[in-house]
PDB file of N, CA and C in Angstrom:
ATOM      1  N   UNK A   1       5.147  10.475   6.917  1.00  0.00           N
ATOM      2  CA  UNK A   1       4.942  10.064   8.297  1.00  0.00           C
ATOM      3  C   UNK A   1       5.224   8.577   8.471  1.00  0.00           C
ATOM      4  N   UNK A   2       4.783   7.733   7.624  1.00  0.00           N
ATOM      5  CA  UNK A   2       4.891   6.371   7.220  1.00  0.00           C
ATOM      6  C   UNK A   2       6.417   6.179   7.513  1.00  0.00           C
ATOM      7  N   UNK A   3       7.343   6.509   6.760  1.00  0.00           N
ATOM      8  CA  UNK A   3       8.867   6.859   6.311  1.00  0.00           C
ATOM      9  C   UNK A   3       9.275   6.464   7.588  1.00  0.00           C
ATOM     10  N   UNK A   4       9.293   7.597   9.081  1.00  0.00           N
ATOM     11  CA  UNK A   4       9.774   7.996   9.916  1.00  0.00           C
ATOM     12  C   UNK A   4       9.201   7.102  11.024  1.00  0.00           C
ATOM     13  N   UNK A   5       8.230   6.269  10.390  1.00  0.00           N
ATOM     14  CA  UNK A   5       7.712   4.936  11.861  1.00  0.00           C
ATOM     15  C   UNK A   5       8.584   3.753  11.148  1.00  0.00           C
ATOM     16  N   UNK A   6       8.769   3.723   9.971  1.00  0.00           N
ATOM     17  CA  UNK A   6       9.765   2.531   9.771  1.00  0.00           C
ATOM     18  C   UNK A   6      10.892   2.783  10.053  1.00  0.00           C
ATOM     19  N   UNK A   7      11.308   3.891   9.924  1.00  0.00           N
ATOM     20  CA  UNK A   7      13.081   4.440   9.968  1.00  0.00           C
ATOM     21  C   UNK A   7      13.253   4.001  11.407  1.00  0.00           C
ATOM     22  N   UNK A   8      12.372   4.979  12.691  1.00  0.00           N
ATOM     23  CA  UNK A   8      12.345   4.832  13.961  1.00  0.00           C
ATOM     24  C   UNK A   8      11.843   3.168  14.411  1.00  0.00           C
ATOM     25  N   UNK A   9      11.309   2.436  13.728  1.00  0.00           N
ATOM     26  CA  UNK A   9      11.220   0.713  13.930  1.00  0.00           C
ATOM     27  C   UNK A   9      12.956  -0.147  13.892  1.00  0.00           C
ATOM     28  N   UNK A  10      13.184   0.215  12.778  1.00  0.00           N
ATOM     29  CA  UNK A  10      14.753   0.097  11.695  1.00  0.00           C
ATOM     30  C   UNK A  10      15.599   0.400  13.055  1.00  0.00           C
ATOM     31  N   UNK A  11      15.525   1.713  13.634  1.00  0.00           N
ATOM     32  CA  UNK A  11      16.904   1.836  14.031  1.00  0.00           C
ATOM     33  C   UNK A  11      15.942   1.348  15.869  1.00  0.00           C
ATOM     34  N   UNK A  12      15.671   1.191  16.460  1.00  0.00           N
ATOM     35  CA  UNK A  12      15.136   0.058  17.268  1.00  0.00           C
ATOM     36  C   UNK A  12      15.692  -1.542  17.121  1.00  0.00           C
ATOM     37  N   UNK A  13      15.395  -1.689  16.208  1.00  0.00           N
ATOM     38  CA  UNK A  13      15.314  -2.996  15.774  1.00  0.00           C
ATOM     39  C   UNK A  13      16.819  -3.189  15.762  1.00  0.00           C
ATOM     40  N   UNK A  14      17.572  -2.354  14.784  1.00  0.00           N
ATOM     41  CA  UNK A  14      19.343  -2.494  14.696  1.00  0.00           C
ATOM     42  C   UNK A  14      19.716  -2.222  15.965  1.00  0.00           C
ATOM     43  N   UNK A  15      19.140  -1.426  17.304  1.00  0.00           N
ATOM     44  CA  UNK A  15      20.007  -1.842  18.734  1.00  0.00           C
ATOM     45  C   UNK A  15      19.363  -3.132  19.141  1.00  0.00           C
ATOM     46  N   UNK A  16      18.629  -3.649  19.408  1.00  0.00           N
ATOM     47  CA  UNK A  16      18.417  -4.513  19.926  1.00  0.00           C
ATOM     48  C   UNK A  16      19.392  -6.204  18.982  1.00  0.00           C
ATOM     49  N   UNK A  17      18.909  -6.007  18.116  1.00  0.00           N
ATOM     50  CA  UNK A  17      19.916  -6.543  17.127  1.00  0.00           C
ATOM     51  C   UNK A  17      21.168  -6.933  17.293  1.00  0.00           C
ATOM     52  N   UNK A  18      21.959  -5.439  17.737  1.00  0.00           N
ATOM     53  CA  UNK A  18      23.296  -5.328  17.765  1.00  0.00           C
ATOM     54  C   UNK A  18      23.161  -6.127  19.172  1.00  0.00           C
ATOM     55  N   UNK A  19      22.625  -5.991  20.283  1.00  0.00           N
ATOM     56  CA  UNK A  19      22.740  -6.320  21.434  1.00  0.00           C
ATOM     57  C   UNK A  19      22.475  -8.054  21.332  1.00  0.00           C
ATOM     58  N   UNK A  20      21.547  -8.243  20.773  1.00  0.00           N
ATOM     59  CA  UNK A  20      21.446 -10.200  20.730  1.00  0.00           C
ATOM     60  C   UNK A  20      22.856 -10.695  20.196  1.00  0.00           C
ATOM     61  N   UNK A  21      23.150  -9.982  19.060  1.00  0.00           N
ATOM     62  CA  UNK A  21      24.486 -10.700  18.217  1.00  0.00           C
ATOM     63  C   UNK A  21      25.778 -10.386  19.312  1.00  0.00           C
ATOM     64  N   UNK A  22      25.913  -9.275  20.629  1.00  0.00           N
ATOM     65  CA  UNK A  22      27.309  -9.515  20.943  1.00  0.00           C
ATOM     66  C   UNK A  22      27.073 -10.087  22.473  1.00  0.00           C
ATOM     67  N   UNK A  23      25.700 -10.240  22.948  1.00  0.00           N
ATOM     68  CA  UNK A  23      25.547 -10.731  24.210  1.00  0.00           C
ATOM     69  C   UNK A  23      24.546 -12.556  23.945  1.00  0.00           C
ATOM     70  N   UNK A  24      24.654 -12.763  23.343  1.00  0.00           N
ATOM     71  CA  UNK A  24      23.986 -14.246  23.353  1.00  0.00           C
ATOM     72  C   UNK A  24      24.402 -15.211  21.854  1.00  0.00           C
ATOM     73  N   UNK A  25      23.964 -16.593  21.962  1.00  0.00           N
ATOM     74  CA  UNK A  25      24.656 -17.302  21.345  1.00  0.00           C
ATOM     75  C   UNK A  25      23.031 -17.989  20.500  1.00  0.00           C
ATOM     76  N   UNK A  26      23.258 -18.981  19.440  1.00  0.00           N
ATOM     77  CA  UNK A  26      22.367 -19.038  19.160  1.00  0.00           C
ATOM     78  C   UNK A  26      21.854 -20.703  19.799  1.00  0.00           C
ATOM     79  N   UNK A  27      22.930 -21.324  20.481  1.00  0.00           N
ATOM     80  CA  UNK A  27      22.210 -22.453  21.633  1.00  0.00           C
ATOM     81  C   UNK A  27      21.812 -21.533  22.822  1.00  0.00           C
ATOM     82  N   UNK A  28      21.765 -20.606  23.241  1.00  0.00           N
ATOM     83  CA  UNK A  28      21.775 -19.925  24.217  1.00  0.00           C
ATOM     84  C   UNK A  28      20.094 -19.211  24.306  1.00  0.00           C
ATOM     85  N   UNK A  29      19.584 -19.116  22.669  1.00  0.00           N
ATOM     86  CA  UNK A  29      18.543 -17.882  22.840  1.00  0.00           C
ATOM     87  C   UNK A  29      17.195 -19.401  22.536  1.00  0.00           C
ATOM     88  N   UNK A  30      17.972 -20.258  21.875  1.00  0.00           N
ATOM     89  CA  UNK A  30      16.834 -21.037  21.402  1.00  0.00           C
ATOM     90  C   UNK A  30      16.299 -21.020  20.122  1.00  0.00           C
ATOM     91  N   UNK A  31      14.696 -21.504  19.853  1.00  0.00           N
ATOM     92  CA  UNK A  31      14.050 -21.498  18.860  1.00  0.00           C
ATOM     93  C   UNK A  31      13.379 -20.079  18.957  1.00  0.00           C
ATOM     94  N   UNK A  32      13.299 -19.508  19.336  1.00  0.00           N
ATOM     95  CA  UNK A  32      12.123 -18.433  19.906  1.00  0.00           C
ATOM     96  C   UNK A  32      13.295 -17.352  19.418  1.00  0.00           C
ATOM     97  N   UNK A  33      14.322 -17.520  20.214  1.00  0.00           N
ATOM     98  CA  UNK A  33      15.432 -16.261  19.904  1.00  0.00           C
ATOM     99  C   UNK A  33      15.903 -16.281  17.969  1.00  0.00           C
ATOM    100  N   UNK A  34      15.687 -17.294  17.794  1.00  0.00           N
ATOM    101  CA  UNK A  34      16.334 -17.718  16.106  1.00  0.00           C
ATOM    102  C   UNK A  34      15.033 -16.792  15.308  1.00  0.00           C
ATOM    103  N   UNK A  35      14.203 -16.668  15.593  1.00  0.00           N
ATOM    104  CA  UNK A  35      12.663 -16.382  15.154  1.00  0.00           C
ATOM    105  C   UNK A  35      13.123 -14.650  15.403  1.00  0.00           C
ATOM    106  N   UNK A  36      13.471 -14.259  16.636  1.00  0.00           N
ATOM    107  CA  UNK A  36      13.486 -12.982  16.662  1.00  0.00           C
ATOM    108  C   UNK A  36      14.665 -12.724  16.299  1.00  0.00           C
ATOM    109  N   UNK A  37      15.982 -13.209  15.817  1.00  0.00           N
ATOM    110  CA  UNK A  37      16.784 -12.574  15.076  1.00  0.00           C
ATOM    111  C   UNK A  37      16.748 -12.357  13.386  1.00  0.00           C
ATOM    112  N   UNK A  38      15.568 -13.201  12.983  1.00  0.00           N
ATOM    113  CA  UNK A  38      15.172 -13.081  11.895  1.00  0.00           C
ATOM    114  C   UNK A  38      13.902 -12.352  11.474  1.00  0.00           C
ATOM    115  N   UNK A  39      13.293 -12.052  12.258  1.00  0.00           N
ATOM    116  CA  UNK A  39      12.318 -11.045  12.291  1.00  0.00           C
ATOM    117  C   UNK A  39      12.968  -9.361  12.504  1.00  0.00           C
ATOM    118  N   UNK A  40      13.860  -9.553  13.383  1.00  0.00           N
ATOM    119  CA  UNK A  40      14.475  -8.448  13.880  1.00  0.00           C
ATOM    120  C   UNK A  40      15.546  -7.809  12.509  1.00  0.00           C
ATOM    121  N   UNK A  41      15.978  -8.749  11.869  1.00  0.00           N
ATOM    122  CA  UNK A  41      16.809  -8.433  10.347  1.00  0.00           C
ATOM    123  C   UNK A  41      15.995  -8.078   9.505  1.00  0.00           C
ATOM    124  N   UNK A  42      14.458  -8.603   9.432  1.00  0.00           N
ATOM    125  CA  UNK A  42      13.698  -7.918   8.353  1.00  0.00           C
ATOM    126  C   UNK A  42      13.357  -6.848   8.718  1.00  0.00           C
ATOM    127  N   UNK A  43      13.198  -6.238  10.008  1.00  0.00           N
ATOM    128  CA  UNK A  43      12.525  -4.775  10.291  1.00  0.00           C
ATOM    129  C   UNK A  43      13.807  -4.203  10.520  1.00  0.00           C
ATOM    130  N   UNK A  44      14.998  -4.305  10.538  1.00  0.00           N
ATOM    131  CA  UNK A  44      16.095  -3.349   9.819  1.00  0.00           C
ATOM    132  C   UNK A  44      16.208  -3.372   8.681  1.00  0.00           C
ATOM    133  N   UNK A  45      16.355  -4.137   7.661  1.00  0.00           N
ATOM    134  CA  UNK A  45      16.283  -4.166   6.194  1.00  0.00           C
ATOM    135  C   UNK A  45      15.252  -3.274   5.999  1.00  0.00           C
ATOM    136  N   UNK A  46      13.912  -3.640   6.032  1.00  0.00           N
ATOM    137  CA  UNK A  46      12.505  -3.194   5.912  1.00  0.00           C
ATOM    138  C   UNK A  46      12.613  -0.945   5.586  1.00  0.00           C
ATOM    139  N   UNK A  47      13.427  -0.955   7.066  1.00  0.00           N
ATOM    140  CA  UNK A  47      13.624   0.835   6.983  1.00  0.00           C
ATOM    141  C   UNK A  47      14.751   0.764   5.906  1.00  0.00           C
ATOM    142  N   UNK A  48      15.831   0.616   5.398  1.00  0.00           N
ATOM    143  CA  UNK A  48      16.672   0.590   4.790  1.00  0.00           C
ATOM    144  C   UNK A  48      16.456   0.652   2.962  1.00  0.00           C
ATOM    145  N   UNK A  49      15.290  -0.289   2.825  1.00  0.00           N
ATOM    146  CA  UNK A  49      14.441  -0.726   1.397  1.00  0.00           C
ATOM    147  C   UNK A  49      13.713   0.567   1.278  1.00  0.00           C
ATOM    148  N   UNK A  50      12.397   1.119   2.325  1.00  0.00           N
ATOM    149  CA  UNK A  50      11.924   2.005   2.440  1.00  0.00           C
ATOM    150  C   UNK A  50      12.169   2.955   2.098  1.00  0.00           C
ATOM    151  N   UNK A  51      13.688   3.622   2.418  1.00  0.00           N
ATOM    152  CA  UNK A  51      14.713   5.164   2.058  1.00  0.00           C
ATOM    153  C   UNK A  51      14.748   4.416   0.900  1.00  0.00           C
ATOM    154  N   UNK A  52      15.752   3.328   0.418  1.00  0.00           N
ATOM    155  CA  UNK A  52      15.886   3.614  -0.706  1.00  0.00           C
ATOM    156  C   UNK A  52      14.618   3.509  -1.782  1.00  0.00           C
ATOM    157  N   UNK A  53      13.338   3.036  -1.796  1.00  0.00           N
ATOM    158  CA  UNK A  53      12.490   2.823  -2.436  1.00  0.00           C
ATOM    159  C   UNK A  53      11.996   4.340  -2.541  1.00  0.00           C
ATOM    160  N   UNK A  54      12.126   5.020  -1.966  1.00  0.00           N
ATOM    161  CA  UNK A  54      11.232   6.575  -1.697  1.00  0.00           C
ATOM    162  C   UNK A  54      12.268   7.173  -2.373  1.00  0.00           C
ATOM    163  N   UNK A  55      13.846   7.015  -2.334  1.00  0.00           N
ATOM    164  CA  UNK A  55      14.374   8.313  -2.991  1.00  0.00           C
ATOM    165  C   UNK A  55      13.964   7.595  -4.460  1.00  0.00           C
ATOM    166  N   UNK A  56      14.302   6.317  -4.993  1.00  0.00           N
ATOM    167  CA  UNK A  56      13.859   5.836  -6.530  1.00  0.00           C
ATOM    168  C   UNK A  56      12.705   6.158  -7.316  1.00  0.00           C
ATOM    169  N   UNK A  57      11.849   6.353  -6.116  1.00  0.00           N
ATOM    170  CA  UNK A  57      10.386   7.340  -6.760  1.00  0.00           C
ATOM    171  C   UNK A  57      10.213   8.132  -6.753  1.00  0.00           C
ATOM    172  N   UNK A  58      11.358   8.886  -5.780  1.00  0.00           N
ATOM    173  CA  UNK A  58      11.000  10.238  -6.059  1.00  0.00           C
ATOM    174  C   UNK A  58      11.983  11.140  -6.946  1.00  0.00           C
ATOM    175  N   UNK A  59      12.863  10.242  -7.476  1.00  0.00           N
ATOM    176  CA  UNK A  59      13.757  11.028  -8.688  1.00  0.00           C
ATOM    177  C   UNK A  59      13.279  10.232 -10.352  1.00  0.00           C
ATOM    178  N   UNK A  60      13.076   9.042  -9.812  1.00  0.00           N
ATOM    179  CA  UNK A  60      12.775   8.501 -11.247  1.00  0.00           C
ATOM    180  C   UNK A  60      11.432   8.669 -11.607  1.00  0.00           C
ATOM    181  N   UNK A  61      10.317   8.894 -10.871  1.00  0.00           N
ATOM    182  CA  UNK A  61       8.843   9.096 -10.811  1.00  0.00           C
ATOM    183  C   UNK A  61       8.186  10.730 -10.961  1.00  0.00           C
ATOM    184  N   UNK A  62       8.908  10.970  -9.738  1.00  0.00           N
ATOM    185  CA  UNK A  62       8.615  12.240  -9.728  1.00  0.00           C
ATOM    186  C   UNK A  62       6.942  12.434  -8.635  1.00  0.00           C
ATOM    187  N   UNK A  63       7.124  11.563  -7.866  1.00  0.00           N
ATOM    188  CA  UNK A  63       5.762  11.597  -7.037  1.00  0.00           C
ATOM    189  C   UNK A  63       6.220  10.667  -5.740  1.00  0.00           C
ATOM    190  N   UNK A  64       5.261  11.184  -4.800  1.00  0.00           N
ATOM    191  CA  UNK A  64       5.403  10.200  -3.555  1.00  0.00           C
ATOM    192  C   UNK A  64       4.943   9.192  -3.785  1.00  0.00           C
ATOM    193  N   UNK A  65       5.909   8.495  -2.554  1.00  0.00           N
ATOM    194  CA  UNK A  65       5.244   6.753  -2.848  1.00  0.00           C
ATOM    195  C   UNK A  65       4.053   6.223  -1.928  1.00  0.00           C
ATOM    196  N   UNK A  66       3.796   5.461  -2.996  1.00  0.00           N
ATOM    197  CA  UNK A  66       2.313   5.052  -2.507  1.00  0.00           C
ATOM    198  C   UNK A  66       2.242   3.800  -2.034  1.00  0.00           C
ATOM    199  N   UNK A  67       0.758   3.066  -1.467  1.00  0.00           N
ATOM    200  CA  UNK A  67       0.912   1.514  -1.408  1.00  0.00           C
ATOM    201  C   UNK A  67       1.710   0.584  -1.730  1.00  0.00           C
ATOM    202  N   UNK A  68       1.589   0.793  -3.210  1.00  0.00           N
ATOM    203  CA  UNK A  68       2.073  -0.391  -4.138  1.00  0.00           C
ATOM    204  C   UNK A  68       3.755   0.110  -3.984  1.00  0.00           C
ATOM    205  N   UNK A  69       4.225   1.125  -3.729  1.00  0.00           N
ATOM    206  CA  UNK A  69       5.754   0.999  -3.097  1.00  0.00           C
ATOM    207  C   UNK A  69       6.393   0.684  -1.986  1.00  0.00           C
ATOM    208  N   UNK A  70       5.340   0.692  -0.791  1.00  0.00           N
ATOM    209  CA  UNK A  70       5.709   0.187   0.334  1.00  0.00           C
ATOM    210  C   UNK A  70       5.649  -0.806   0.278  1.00  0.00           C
ATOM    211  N   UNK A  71       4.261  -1.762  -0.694  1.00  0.00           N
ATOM    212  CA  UNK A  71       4.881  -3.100  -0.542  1.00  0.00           C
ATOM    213  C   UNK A  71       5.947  -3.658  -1.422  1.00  0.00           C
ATOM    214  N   UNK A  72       6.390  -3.121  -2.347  1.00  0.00           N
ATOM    215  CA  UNK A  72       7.184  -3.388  -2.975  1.00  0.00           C
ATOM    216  C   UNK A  72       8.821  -3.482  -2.445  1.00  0.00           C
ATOM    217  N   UNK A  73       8.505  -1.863  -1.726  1.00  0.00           N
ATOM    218  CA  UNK A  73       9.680  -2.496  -0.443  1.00  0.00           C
ATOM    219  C   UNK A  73       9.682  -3.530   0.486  1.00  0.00           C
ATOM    220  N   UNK A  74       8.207  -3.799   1.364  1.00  0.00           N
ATOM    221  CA  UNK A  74       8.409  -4.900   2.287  1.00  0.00           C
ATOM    222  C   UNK A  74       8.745  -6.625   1.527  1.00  0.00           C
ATOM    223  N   UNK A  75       8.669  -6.566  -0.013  1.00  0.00           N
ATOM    224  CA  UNK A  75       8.634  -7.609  -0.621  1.00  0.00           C
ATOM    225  C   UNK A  75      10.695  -7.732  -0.813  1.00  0.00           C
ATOM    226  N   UNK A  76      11.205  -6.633  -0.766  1.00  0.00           N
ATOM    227  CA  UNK A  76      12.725  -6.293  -1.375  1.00  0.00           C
ATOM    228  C   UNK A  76      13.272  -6.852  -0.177  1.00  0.00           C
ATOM    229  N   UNK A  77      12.649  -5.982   1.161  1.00  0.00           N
ATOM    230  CA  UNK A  77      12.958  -6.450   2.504  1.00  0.00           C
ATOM    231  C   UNK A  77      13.667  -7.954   2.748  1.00  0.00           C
ATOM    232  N   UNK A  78      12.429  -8.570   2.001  1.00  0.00           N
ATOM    233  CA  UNK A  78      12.477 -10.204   2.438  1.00  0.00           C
ATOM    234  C   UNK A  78      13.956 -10.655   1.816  1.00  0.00           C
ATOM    235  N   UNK A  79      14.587 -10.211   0.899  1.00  0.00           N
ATOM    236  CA  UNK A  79      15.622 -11.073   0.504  1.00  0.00           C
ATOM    237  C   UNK A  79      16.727 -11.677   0.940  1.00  0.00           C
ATOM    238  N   UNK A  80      17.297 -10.498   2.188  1.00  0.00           N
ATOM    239  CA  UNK A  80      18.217 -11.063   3.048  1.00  0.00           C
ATOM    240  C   UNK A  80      17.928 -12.305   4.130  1.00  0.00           C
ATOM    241  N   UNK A  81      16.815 -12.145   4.696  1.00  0.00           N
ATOM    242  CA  UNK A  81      15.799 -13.112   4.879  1.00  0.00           C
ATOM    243  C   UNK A  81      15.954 -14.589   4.664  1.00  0.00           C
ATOM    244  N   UNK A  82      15.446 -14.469   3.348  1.00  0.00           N
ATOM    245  CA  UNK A  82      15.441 -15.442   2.808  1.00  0.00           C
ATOM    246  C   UNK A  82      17.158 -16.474   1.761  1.00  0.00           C
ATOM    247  N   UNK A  83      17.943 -15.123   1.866  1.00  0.00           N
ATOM    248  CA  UNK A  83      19.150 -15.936   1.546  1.00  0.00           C
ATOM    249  C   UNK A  83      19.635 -16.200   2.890  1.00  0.00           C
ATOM    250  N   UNK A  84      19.284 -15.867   3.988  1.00  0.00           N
ATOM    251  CA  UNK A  84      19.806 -16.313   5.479  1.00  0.00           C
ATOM    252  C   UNK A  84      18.949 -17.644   5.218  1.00  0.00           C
ATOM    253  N   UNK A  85      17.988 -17.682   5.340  1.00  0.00           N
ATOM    254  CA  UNK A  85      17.246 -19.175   5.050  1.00  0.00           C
ATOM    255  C   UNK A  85      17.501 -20.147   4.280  1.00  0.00           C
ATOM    256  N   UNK A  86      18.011 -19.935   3.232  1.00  0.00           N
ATOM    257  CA  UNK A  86      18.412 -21.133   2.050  1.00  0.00           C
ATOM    258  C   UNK A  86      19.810 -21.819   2.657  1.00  0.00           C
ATOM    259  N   UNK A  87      20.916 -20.114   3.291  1.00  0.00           N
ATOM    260  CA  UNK A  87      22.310 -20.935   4.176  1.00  0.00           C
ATOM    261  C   UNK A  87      22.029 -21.610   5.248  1.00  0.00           C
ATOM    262  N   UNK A  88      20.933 -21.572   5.954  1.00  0.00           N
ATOM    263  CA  UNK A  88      20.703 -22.248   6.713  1.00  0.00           C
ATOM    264  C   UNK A  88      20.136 -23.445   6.823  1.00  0.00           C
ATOM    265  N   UNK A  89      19.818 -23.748   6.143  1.00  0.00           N
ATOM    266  CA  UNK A  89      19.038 -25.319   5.481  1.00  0.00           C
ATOM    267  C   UNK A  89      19.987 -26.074   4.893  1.00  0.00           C
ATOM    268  N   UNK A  90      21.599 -25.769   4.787  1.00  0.00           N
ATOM    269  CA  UNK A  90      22.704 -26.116   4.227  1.00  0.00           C
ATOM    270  C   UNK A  90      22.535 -25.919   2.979  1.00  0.00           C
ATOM    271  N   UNK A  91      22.331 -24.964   2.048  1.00  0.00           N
ATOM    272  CA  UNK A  91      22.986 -25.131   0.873  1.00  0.00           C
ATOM    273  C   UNK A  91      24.586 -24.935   0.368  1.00  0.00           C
ATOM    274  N   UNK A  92      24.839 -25.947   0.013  1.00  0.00           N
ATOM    275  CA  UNK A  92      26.547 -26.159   0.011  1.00  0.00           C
ATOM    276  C   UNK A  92      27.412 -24.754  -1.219  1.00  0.00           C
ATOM    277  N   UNK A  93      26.529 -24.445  -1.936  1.00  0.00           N
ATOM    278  CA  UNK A  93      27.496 -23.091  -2.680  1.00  0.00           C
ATOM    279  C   UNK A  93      25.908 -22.135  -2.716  1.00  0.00           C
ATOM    280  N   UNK A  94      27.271 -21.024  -2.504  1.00  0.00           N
ATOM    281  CA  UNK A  94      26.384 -19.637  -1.734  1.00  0.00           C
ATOM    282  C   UNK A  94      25.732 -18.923  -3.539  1.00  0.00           C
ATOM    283  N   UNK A  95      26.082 -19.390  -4.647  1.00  0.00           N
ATOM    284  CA  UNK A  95      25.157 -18.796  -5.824  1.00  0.00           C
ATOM    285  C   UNK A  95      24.164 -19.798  -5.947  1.00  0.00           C
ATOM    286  N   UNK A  96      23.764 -21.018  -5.360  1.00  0.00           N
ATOM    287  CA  UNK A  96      22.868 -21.477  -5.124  1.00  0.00           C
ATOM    288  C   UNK A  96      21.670 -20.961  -4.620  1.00  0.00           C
ATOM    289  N   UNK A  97      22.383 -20.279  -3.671  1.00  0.00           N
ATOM    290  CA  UNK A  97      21.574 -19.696  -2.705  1.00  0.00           C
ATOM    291  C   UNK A  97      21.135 -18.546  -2.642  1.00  0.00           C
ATOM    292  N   UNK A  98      22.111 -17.611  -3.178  1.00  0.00           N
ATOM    293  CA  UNK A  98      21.731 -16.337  -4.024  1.00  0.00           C
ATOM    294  C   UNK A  98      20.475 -16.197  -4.811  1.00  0.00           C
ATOM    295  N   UNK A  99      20.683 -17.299  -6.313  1.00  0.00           N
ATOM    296  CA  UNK A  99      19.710 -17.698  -6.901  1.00  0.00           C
ATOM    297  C   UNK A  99      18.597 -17.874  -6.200  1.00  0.00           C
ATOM    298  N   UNK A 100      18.249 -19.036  -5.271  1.00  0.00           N
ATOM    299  CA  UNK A 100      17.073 -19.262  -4.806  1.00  0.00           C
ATOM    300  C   UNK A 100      16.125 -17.800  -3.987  1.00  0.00           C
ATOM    301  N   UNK A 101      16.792 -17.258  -3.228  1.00  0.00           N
ATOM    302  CA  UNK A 101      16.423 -16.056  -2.345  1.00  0.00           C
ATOM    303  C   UNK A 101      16.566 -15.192  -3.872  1.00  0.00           C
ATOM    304  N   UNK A 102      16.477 -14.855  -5.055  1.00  0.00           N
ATOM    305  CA  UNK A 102      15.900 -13.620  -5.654  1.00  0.00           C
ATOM    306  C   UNK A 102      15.004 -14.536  -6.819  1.00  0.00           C
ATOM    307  N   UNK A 103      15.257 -15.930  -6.974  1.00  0.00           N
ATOM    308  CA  UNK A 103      13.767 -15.797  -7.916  1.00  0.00           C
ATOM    309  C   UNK A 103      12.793 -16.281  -6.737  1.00  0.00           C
ATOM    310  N   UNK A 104      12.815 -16.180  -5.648  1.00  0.00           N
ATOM    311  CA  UNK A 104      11.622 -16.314  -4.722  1.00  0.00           C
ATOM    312  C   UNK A 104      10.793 -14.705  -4.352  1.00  0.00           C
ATOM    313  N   UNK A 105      11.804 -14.088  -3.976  1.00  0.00           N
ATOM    314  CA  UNK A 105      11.533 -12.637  -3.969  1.00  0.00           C
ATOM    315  C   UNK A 105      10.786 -12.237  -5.397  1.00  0.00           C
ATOM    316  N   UNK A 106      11.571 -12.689  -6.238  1.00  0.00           N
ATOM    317  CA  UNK A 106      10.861 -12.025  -7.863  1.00  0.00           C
ATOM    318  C   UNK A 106       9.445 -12.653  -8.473  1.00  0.00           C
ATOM    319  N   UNK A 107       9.665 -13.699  -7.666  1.00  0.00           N
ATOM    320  CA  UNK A 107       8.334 -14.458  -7.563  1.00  0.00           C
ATOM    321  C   UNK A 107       7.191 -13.520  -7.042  1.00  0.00           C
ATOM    322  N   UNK A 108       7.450 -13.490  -5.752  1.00  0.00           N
ATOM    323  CA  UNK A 108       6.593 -12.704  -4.548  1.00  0.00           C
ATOM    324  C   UNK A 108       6.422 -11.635  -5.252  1.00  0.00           C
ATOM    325  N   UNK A 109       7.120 -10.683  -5.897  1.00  0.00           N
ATOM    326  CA  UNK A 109       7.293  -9.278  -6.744  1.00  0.00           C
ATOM    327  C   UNK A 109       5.988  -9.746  -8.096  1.00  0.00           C
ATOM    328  N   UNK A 110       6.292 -10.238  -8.786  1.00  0.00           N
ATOM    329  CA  UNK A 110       5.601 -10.567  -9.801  1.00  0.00           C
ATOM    330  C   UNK A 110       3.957 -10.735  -9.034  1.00  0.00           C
ATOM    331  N   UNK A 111       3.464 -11.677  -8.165  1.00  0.00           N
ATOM    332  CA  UNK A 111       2.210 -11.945  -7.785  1.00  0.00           C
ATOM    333  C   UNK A 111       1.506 -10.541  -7.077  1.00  0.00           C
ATOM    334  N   UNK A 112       2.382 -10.078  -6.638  1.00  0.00           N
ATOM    335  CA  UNK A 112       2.348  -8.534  -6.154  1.00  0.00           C
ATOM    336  C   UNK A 112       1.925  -7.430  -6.838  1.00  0.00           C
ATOM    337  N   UNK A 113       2.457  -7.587  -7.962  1.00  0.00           N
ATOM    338  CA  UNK A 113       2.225  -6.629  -9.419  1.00  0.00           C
ATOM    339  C   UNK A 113       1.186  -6.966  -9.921  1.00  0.00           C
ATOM    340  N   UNK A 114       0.355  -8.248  -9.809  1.00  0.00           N
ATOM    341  CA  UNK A 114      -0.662  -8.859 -10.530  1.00  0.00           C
ATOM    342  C   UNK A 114      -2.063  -8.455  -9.977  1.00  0.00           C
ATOM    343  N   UNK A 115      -1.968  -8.088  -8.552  1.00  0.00           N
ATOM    344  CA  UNK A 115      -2.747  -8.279  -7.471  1.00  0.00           C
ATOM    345  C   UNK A 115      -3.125  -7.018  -7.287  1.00  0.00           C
TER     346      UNK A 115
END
């Protein structure tokens, strides 16, 4: 049931999405609009992590997924996220930036696992 409120969030989120990126600019939407195109990329990612996190447990596990996989997806979620964030702060080469957005994520992953 979980599955099918993120999927139905996900594909929400990807029209509205699609609609900011071919009808507005990003001097146009502001600070407020920059906030919701990056919020709006994690709750499409978010359903996307979700499918794939559920079929990985459920062929390599052999059980439904639980808590600790949903957050494990909303933690996977963050990466595009966050490599949109590192290009945007100017980092001048994009494996810079790569790098930074997955040992931050693997970071977040690790404290996650601990917890």
């Amino acid at each position: 049931m979980l599955n099918r409120v993120f999927l139905f969030m996900s594909l929400v989120a990807a029209v509205i999405l699609a609609a900011m990126l071919f009808f507005t600019t990003p001097a146009g939407v502001g600070p407020l609009g920059i906030f919701a195109f990056f919020l709006l990329t994690y709750i499409v990612v978010l359903g996307i992590m979700t499918v794939l996190t559920q079929i990985f447990v459920r062929f390599v596990y052999k059980r439904k997924m639980g808590w600790k996989e949903y957050a494990d997806a909303g933690v996977l979620a963050f990466w595009p996220v966050m490599l949109l964030v590192f290009i945007s702060m100017g980092t001048t080469n994009l494996i810079f930036s790569l790098i930074g957005a997955t040992v931050s994520v693997a970071l977040i992953l690790f404290v996650i696992k601990k917890v």
